[in-house]
N, C-alpha and C. Protein backbone atom coordinates (compact mmCIF):
# COMPACT_ATOMS: atom_id res chain seq x y z
N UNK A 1 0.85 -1.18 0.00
CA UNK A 1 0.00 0.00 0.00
C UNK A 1 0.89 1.23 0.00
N UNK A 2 0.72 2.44 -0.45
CA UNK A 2 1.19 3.47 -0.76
C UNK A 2 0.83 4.60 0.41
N UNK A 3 1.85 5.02 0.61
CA UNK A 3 1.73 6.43 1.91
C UNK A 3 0.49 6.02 2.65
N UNK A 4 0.73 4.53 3.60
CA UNK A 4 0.28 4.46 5.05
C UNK A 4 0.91 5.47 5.41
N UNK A 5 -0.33 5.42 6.42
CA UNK A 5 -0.02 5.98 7.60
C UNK A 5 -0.21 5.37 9.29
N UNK A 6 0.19 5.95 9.86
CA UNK A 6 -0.58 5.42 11.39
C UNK A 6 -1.72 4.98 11.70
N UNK A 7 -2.91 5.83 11.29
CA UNK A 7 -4.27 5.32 11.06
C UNK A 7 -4.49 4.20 10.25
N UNK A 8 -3.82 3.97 9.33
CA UNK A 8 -3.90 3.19 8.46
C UNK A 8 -3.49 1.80 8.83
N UNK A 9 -2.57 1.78 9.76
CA UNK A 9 -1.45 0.26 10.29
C UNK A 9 -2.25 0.16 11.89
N UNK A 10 -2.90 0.76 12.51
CA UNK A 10 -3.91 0.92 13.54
C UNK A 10 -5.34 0.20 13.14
N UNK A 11 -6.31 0.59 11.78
CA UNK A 11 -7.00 -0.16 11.59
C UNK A 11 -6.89 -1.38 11.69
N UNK A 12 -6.21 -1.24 10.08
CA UNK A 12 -5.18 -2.94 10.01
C UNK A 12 -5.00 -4.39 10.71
N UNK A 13 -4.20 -3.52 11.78
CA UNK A 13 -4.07 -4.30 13.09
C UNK A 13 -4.78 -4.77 14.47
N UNK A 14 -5.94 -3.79 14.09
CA UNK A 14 -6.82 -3.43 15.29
C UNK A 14 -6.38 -3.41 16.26
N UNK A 15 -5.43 -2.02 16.60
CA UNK A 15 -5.25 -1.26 17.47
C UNK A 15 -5.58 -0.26 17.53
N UNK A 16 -5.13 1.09 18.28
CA UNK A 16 -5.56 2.09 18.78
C UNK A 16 -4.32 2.66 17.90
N UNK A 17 -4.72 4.12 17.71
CA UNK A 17 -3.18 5.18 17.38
C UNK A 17 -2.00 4.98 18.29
N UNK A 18 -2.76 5.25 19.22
CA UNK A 18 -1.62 5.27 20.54
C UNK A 18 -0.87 4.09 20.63
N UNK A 19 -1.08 2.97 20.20
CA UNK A 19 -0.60 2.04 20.70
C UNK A 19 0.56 1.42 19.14
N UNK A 20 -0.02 2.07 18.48
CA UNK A 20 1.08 1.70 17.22
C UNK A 20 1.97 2.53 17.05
N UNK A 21 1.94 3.98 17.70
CA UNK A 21 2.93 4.70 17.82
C UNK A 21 3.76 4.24 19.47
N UNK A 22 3.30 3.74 19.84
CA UNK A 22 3.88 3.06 21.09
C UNK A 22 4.86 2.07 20.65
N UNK A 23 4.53 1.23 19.68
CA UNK A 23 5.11 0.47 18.87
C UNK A 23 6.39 1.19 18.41
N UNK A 24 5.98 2.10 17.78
CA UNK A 24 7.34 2.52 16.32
C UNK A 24 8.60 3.40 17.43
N UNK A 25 7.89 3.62 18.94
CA UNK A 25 8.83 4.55 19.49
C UNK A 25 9.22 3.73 20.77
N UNK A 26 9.01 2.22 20.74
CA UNK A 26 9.92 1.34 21.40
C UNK A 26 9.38 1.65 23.16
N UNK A 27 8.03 1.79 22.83
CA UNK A 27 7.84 2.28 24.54
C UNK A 27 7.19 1.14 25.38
N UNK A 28 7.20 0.79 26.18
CA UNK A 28 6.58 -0.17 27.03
C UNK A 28 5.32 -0.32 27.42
N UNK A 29 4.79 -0.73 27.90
CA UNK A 29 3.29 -1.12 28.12
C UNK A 29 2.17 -1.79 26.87
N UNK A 30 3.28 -2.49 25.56
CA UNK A 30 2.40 -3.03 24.59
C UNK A 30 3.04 -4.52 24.89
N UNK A 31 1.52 -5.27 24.74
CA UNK A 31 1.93 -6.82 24.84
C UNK A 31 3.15 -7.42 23.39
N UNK A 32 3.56 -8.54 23.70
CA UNK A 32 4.85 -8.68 22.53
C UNK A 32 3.91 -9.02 20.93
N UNK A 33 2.73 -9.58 21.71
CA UNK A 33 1.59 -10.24 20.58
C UNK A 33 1.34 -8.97 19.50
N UNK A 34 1.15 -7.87 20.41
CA UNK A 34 0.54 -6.61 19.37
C UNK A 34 1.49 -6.33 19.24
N UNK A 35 3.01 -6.26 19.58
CA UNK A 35 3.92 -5.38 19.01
C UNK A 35 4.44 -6.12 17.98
N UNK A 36 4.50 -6.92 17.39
CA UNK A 36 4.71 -7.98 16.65
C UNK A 36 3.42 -8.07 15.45
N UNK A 37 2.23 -8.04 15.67
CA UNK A 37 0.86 -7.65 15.10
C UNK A 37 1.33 -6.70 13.97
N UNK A 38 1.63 -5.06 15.08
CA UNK A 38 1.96 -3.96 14.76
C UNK A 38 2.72 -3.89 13.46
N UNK A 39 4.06 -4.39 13.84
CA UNK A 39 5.51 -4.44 12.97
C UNK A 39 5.33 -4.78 11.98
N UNK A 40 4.73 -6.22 11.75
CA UNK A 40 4.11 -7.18 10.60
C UNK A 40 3.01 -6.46 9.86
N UNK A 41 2.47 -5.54 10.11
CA UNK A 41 1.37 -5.06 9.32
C UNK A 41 2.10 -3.73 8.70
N UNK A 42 3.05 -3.43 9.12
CA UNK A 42 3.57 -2.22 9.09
C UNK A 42 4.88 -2.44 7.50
N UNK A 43 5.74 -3.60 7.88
CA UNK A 43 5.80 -3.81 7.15
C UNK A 43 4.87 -4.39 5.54
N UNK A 44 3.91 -5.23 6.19
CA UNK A 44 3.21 -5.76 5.25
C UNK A 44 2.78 -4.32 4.09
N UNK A 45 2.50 -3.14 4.65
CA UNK A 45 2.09 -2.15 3.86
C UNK A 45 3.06 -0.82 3.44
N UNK A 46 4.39 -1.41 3.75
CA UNK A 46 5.26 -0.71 3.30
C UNK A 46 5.31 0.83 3.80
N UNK A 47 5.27 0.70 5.18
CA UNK A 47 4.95 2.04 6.17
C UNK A 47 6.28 3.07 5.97
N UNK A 48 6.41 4.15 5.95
CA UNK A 48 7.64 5.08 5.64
C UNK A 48 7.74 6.00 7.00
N UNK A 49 8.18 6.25 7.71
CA UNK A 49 7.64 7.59 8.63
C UNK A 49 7.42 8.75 7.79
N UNK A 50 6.63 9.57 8.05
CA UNK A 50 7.66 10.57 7.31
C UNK A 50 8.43 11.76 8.22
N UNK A 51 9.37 12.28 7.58
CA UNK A 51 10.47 12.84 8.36
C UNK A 51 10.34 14.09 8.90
N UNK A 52 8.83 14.12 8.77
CA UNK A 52 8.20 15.99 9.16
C UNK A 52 7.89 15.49 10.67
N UNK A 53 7.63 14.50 10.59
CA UNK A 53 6.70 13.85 11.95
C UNK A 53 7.70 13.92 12.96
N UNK A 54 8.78 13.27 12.57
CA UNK A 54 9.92 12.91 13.66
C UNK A 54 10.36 14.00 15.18
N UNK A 55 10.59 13.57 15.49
CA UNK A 55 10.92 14.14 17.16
C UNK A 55 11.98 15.12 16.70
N UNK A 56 12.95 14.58 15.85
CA UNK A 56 14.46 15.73 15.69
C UNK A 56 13.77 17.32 15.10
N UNK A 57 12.40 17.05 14.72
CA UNK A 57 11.86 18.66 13.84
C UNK A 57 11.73 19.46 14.73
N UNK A 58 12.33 20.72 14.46
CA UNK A 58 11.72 21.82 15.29
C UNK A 58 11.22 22.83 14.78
N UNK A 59 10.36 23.65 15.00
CA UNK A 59 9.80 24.78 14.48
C UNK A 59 10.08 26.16 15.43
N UNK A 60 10.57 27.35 14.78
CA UNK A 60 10.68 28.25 15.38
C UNK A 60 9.68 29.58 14.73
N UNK A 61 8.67 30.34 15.61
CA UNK A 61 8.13 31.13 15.49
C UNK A 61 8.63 32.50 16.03
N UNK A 62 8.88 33.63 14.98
CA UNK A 62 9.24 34.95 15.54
C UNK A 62 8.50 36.08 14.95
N UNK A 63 7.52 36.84 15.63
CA UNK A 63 6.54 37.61 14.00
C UNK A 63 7.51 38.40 14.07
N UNK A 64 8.26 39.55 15.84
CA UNK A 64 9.00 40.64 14.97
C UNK A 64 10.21 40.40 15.59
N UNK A 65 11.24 39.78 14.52
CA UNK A 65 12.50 39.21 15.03
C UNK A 65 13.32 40.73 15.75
N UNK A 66 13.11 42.15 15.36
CA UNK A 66 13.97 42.81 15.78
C UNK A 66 13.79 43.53 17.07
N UNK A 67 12.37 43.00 17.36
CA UNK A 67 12.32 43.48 19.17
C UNK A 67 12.37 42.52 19.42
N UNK A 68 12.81 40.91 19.26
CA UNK A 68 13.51 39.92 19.68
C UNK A 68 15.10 40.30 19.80
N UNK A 69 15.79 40.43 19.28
CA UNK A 69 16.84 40.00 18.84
C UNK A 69 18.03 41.53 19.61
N UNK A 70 19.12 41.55 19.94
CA UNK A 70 19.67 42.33 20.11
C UNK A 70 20.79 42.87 19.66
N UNK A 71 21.61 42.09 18.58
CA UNK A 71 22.39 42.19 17.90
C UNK A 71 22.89 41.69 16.61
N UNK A 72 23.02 42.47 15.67
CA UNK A 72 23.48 42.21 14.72
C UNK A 72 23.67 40.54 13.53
N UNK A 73 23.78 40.32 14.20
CA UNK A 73 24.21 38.63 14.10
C UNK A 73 23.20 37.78 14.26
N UNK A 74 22.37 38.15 15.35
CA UNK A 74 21.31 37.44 16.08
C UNK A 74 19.94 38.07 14.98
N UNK A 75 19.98 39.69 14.68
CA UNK A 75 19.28 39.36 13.73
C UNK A 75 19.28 39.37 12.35
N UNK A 76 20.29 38.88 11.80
CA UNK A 76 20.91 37.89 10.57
C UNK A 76 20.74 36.90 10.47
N UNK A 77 20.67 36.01 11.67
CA UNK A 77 20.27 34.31 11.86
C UNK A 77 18.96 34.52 11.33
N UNK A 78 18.18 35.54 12.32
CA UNK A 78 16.22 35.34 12.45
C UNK A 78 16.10 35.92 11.28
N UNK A 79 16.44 36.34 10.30
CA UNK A 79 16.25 36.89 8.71
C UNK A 79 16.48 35.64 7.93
N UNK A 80 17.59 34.70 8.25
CA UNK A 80 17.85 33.56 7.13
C UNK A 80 17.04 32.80 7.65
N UNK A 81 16.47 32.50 8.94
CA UNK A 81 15.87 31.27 9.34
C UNK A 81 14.23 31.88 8.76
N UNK A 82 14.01 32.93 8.99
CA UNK A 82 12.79 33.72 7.87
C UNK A 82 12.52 33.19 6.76
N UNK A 83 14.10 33.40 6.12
CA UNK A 83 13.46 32.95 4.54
C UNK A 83 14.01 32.07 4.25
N UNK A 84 13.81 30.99 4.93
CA UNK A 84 14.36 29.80 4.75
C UNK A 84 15.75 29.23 3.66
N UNK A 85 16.53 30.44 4.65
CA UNK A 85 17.98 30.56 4.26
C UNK A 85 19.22 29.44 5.18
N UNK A 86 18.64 29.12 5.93
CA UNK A 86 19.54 28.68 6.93
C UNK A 86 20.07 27.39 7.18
N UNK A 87 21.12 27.23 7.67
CA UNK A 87 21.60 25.63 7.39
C UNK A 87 20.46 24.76 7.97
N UNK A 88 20.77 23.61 7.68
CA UNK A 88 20.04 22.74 8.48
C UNK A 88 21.37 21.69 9.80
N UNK A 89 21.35 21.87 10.87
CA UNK A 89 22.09 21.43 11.61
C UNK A 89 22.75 19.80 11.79
């Protein structure tokens, strides 16, 4: 299947959201039966994460970076990170 998703490997499996993302993030309190259920269906449908979702994303909000910011440099960063100039770390 093409761009599962969570909902999608949750039906599937007949589980809950919570509990298949419990699955993919290695957390405790799922029996081995469903985590195994989980995995197998997950593969079976060719599950991808996608990489917007992931924990490493961060989002930064600034409407007026220059009564943020106090110097020079600092607001040069909040101008490239604006226009999506800026490295990615």
């Amino acid at each position: 299947m093409k761009n599962s998703r969570i909902n999608d490997i949750a039906k599937t499996a007949g589980v809950s959201v919570s509990t298949v993302s419990r699955v993919f993030n290695n957390r405790p309190y799922v029996k081995e039966e469903l985590r195994k259920r989980v995995l197998e269906v997950a593969v079976d449908m060719d599950y991808t994460p996608k990489s917007m979702a992931r924990r490493d994303t961060i989002s930064i909000v600034i409407s007026r970076p220059d009564d943020f910011v106090s110097n020079n440099y600092e607001r040069s960063l909040v101008r490239s990170v604006r226009s999506g100039k800026a490295e990615r770390l």
